[in-house]
C-alpha atoms as a PDB file:
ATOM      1  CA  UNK A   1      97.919  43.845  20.305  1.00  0.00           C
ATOM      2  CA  UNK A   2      95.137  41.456  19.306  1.00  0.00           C
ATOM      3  CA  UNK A   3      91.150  42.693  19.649  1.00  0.00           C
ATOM      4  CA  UNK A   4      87.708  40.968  19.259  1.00  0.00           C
ATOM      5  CA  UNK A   5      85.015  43.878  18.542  1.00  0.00           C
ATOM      6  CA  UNK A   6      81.086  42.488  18.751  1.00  0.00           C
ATOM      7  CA  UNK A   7      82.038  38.890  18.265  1.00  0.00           C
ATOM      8  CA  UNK A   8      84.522  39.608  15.640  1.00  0.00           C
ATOM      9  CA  UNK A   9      87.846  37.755  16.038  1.00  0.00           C
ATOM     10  CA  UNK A  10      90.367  40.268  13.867  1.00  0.00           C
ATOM     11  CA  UNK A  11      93.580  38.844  13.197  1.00  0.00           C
ATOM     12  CA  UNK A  12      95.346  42.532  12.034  1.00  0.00           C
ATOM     13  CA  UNK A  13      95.171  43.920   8.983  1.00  0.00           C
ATOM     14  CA  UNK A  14      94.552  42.145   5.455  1.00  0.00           C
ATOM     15  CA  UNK A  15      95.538  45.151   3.351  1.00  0.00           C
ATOM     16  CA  UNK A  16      95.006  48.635   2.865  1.00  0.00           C
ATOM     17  CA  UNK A  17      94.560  49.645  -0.335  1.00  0.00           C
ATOM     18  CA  UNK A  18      95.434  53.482  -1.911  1.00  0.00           C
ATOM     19  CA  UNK A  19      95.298  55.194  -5.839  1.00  0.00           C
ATOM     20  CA  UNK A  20      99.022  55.717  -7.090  1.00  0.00           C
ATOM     21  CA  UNK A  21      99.134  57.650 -10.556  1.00  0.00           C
ATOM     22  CA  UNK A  22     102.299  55.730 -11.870  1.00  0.00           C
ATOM     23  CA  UNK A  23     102.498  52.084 -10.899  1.00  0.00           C
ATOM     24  CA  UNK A  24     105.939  51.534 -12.225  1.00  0.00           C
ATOM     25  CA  UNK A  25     106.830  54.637 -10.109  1.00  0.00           C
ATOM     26  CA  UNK A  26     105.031  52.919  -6.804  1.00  0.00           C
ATOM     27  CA  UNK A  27     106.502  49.479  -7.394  1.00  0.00           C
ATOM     28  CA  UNK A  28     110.066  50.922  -7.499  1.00  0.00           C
ATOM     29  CA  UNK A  29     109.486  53.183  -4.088  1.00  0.00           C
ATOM     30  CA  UNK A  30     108.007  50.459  -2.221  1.00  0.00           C
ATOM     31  CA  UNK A  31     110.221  47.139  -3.826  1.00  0.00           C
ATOM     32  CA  UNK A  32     113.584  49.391  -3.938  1.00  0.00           C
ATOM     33  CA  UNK A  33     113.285  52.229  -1.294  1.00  0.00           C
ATOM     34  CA  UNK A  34     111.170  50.608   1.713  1.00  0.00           C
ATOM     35  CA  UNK A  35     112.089  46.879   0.822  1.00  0.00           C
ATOM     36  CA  UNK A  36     108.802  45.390   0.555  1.00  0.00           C
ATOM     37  CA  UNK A  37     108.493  42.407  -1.641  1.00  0.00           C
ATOM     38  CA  UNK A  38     105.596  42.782  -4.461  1.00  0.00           C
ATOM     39  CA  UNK A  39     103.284  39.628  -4.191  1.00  0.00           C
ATOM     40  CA  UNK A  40     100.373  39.731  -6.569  1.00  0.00           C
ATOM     41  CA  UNK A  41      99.577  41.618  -9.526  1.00  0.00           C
ATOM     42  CA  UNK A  42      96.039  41.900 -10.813  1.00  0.00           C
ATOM     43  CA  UNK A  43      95.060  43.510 -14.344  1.00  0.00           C
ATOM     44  CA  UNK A  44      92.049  44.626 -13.766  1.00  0.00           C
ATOM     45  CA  UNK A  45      89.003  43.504 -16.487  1.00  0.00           C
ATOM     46  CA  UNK A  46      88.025  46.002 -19.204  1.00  0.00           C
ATOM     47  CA  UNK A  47      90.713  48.311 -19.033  1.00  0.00           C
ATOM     48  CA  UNK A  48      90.130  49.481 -15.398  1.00  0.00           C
ATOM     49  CA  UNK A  49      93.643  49.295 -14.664  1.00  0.00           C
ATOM     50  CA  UNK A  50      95.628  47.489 -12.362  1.00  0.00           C
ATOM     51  CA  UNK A  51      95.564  46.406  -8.418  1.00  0.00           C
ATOM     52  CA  UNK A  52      98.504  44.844  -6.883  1.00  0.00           C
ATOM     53  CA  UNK A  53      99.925  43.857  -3.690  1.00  0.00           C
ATOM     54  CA  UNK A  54     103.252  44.376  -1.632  1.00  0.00           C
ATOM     55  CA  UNK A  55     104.018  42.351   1.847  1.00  0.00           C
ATOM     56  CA  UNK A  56     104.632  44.872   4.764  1.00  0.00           C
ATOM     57  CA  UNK A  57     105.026  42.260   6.721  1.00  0.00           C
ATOM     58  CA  UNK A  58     103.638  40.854   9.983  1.00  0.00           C
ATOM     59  CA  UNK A  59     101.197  39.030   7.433  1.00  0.00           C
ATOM     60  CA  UNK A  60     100.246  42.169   6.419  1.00  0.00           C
ATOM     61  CA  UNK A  61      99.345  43.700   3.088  1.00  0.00           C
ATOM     62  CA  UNK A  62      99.730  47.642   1.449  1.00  0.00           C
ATOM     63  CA  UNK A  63      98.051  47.100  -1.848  1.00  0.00           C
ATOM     64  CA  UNK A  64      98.219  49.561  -5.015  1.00  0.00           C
ATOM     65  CA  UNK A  65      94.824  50.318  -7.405  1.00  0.00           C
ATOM     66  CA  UNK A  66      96.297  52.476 -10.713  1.00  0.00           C
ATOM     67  CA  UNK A  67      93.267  53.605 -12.421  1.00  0.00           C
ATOM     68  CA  UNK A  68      93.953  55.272 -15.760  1.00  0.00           C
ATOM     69  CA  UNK A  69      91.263  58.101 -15.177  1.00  0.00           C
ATOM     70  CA  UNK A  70      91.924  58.740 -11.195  1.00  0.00           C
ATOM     71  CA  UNK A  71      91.450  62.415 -10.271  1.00  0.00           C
ATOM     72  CA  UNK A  72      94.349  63.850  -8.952  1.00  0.00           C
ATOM     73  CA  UNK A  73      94.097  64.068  -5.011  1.00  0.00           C
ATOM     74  CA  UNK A  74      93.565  67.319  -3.081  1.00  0.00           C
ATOM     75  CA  UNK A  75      96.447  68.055  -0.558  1.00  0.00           C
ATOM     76  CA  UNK A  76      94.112  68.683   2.663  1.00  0.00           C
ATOM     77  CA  UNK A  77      91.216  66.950   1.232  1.00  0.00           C
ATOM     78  CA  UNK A  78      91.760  63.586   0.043  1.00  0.00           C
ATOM     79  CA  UNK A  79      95.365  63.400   2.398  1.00  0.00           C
ATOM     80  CA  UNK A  80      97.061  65.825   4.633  1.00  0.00           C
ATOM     81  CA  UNK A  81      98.832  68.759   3.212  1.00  0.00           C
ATOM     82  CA  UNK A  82     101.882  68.017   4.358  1.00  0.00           C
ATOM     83  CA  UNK A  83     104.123  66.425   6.703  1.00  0.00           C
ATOM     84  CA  UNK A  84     102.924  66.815  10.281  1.00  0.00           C
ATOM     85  CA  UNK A  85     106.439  68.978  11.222  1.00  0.00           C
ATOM     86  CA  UNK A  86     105.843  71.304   7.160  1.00  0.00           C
ATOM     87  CA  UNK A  87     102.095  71.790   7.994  1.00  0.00           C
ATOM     88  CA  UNK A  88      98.557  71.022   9.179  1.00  0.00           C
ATOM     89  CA  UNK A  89      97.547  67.308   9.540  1.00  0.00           C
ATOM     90  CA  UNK A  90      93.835  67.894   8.725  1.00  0.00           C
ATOM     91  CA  UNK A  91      92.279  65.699   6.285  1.00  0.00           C
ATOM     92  CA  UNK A  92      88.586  65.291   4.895  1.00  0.00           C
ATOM     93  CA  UNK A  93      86.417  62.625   6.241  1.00  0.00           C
ATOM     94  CA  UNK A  94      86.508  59.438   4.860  1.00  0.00           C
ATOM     95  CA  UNK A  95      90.138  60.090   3.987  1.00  0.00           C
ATOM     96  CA  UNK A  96      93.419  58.378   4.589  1.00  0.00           C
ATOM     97  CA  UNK A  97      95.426  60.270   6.325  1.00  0.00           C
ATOM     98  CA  UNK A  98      98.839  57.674   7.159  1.00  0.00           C
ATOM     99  CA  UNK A  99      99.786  54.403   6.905  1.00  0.00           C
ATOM    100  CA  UNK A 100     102.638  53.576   9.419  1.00  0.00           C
ATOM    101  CA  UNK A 101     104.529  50.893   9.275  1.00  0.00           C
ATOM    102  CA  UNK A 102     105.282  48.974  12.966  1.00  0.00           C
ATOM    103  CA  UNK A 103     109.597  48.758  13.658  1.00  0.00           C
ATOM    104  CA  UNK A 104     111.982  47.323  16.321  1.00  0.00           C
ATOM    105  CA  UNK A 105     112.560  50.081  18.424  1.00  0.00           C
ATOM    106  CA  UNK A 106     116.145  49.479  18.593  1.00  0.00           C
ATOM    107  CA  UNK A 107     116.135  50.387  14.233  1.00  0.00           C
ATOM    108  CA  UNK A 108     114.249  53.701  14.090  1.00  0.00           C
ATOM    109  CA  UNK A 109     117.609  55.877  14.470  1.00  0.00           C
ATOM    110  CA  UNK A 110     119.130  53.336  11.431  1.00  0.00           C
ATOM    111  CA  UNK A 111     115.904  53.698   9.533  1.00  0.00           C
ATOM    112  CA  UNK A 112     115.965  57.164   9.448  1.00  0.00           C
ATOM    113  CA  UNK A 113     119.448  57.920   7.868  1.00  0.00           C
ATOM    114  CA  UNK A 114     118.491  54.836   5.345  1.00  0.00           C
ATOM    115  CA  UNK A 115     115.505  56.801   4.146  1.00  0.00           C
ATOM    116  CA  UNK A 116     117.765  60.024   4.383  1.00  0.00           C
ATOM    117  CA  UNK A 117     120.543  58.151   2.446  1.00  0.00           C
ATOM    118  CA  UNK A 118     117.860  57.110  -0.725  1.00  0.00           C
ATOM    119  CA  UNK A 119     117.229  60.830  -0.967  1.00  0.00           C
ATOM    120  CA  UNK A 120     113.361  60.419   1.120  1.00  0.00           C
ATOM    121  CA  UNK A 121     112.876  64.136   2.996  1.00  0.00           C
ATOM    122  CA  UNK A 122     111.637  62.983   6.198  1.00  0.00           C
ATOM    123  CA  UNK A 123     111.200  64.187   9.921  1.00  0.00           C
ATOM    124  CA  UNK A 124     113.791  64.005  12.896  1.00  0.00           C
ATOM    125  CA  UNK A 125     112.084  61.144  14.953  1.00  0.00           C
ATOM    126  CA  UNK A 126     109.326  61.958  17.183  1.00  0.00           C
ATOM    127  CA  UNK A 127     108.548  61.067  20.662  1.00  0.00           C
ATOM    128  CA  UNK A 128     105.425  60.731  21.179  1.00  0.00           C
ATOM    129  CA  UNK A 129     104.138  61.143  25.255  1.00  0.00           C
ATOM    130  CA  UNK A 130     101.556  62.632  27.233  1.00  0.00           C
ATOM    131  CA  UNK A 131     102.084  66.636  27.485  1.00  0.00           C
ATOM    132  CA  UNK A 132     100.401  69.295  25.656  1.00  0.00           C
ATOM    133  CA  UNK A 133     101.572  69.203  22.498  1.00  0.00           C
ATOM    134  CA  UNK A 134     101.844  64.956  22.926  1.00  0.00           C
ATOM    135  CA  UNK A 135     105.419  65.159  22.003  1.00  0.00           C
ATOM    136  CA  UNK A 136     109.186  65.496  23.870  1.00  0.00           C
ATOM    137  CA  UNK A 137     112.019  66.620  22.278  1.00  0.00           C
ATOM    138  CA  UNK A 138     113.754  64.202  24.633  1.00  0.00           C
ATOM    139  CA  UNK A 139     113.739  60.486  25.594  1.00  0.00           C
ATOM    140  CA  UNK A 140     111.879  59.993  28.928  1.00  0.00           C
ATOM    141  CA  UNK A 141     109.543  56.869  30.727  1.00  0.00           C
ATOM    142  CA  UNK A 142     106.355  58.805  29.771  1.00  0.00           C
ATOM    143  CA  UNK A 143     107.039  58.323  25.718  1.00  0.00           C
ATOM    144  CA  UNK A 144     104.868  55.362  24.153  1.00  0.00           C
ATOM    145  CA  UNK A 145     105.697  55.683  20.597  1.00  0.00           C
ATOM    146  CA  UNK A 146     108.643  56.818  18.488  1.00  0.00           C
ATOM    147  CA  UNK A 147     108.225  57.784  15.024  1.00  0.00           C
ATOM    148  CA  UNK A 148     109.618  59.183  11.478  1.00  0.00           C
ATOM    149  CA  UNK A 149     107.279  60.236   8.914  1.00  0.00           C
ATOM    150  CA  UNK A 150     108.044  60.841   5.014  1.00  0.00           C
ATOM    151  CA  UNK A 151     105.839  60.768   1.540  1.00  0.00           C
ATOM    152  CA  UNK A 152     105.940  58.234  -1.135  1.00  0.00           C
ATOM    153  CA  UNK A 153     106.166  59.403  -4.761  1.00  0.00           C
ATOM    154  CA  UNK A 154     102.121  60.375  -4.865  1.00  0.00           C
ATOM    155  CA  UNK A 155     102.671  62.599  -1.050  1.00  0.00           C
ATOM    156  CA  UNK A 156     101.268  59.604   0.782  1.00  0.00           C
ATOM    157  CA  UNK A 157     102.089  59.986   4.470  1.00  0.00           C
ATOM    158  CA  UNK A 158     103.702  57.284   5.702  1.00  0.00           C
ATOM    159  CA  UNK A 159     105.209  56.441   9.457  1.00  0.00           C
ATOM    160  CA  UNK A 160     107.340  54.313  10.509  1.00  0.00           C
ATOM    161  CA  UNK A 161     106.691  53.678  14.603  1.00  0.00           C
ATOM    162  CA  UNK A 162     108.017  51.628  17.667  1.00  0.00           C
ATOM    163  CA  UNK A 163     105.526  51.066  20.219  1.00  0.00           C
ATOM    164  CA  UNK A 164     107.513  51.585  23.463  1.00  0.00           C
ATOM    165  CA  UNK A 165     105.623  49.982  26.188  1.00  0.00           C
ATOM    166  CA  UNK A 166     102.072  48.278  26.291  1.00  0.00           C
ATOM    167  CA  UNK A 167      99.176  49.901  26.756  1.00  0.00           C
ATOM    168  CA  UNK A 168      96.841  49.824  30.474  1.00  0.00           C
ATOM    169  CA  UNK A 169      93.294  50.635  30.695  1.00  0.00           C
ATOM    170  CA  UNK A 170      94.153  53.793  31.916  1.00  0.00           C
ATOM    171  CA  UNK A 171      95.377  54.878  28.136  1.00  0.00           C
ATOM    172  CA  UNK A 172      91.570  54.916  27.662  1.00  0.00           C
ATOM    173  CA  UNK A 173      90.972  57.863  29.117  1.00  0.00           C
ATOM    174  CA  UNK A 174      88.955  60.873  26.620  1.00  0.00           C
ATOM    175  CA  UNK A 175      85.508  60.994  25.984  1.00  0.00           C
ATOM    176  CA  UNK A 176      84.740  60.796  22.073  1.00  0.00           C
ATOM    177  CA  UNK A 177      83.548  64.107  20.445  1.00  0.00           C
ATOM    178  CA  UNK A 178      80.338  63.944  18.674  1.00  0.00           C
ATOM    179  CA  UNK A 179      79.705  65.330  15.291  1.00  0.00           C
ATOM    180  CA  UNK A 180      76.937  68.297  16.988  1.00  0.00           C
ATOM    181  CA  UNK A 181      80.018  68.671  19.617  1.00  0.00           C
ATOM    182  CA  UNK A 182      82.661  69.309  17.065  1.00  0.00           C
ATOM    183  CA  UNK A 183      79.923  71.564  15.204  1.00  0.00           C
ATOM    184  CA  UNK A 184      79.500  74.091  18.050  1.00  0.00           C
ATOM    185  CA  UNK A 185      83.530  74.089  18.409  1.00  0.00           C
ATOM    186  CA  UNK A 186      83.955  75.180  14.770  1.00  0.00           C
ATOM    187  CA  UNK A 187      81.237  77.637  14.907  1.00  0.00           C
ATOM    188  CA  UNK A 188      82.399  81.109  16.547  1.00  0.00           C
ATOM    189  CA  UNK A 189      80.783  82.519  18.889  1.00  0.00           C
ATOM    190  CA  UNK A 190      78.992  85.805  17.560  1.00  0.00           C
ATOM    191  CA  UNK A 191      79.901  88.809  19.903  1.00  0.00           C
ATOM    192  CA  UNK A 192      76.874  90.873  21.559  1.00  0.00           C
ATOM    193  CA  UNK A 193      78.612  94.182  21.169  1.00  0.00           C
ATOM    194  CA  UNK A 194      80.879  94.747  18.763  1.00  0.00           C
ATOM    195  CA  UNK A 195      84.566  93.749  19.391  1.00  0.00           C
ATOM    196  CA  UNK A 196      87.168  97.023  20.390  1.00  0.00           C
ATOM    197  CA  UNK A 197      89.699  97.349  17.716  1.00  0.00           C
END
């Protein structure tokens, strides 16, 4: 899946970059655990601490800052709480909430008992489709993703997903809610009379 937005020719992603709190720590997770190769290190001027890179392939980049006075996240703020099968999804605005990783469809099963075999906690896979809830407990023609999700060392989300069929222009199919539209959602409705207990 290639896209040009308003002129823009995007070739994917360049890197994404997040805050670890021990970049030895991070290094070993994402060299030792998920296989990806390190490829630049960066000490950053003055003391601000350290940026480097790792190759998660496709040409792609998941880079590292460790800044030595970071606040500690907020589980539900600054990420989700938890995985999305432990807990609510929710995170703040501006936020990261995953990074998933594209895989050969065929590997997902193998994947999964190699993160279960290094000791990761992670989710049976998940087939993502069209129902209600947007997921099947079973394999059928209507699922368009497959997926495992775990958390690095810091409770990162991560994914790791198999697109299952190309998307049509009928995938395009919900109108986007608007900040005022989401406001009256959240906002209860106040009851004329009070409510019968």
């Amino acid at each position: 899946m290639t896209g040009s937005a308003s002129g823009f020719e995007l070739r994917g992603v360049n890197h994404l970059a997040l805050v670890c709190r021990d970049m030895e720590r991070t290094v070993d997770f994402y060299t030792n655990v998920l296989g990806m190769p390190l490829v630049r290190t960066i000490e950053l001027p003055a003391g601000m601490g350290q940026h480097f890179f790792f190759d998660c392939g496709g040409g792609d980049s998941l880079a590292f800052f460790w800044f030595p006075d970071a606040p500690d996240g907020v589980p539900g703020v600054s990420a989700p709480a938890a995985r999305p099968d432990q807990g609510d999804l929710t995170s703040a605005i501006g936020s990261m909430n995953h990074v998933a990783f594209d895989v050969a469809p065929e590997k997902i099963e193998e994947y999964r008992d190699r993160l279960i075999a290094a000791g990761i906690d992670c989710t049976e896979i998940a087939n993502h489709d069209d129902s209600e809830f947007g997921i099947s407990d079973t394999m059928h023609p209507g699922v368009y993703i497959r997926s495992i999700y775990f958390q690095d060392p810091d409770g990162i989300l991560l994914e790791f997903a198999c697109w299952l069929r190309a998307f049509q222009p009928s995938d395009v199919s919900h109108t986007p809610v608007r900040a005022i539209d989401a406001d009256l959602v959240a906002e209860p409705e106040v009851p004329s009379e009070p409510t019968p207990v």
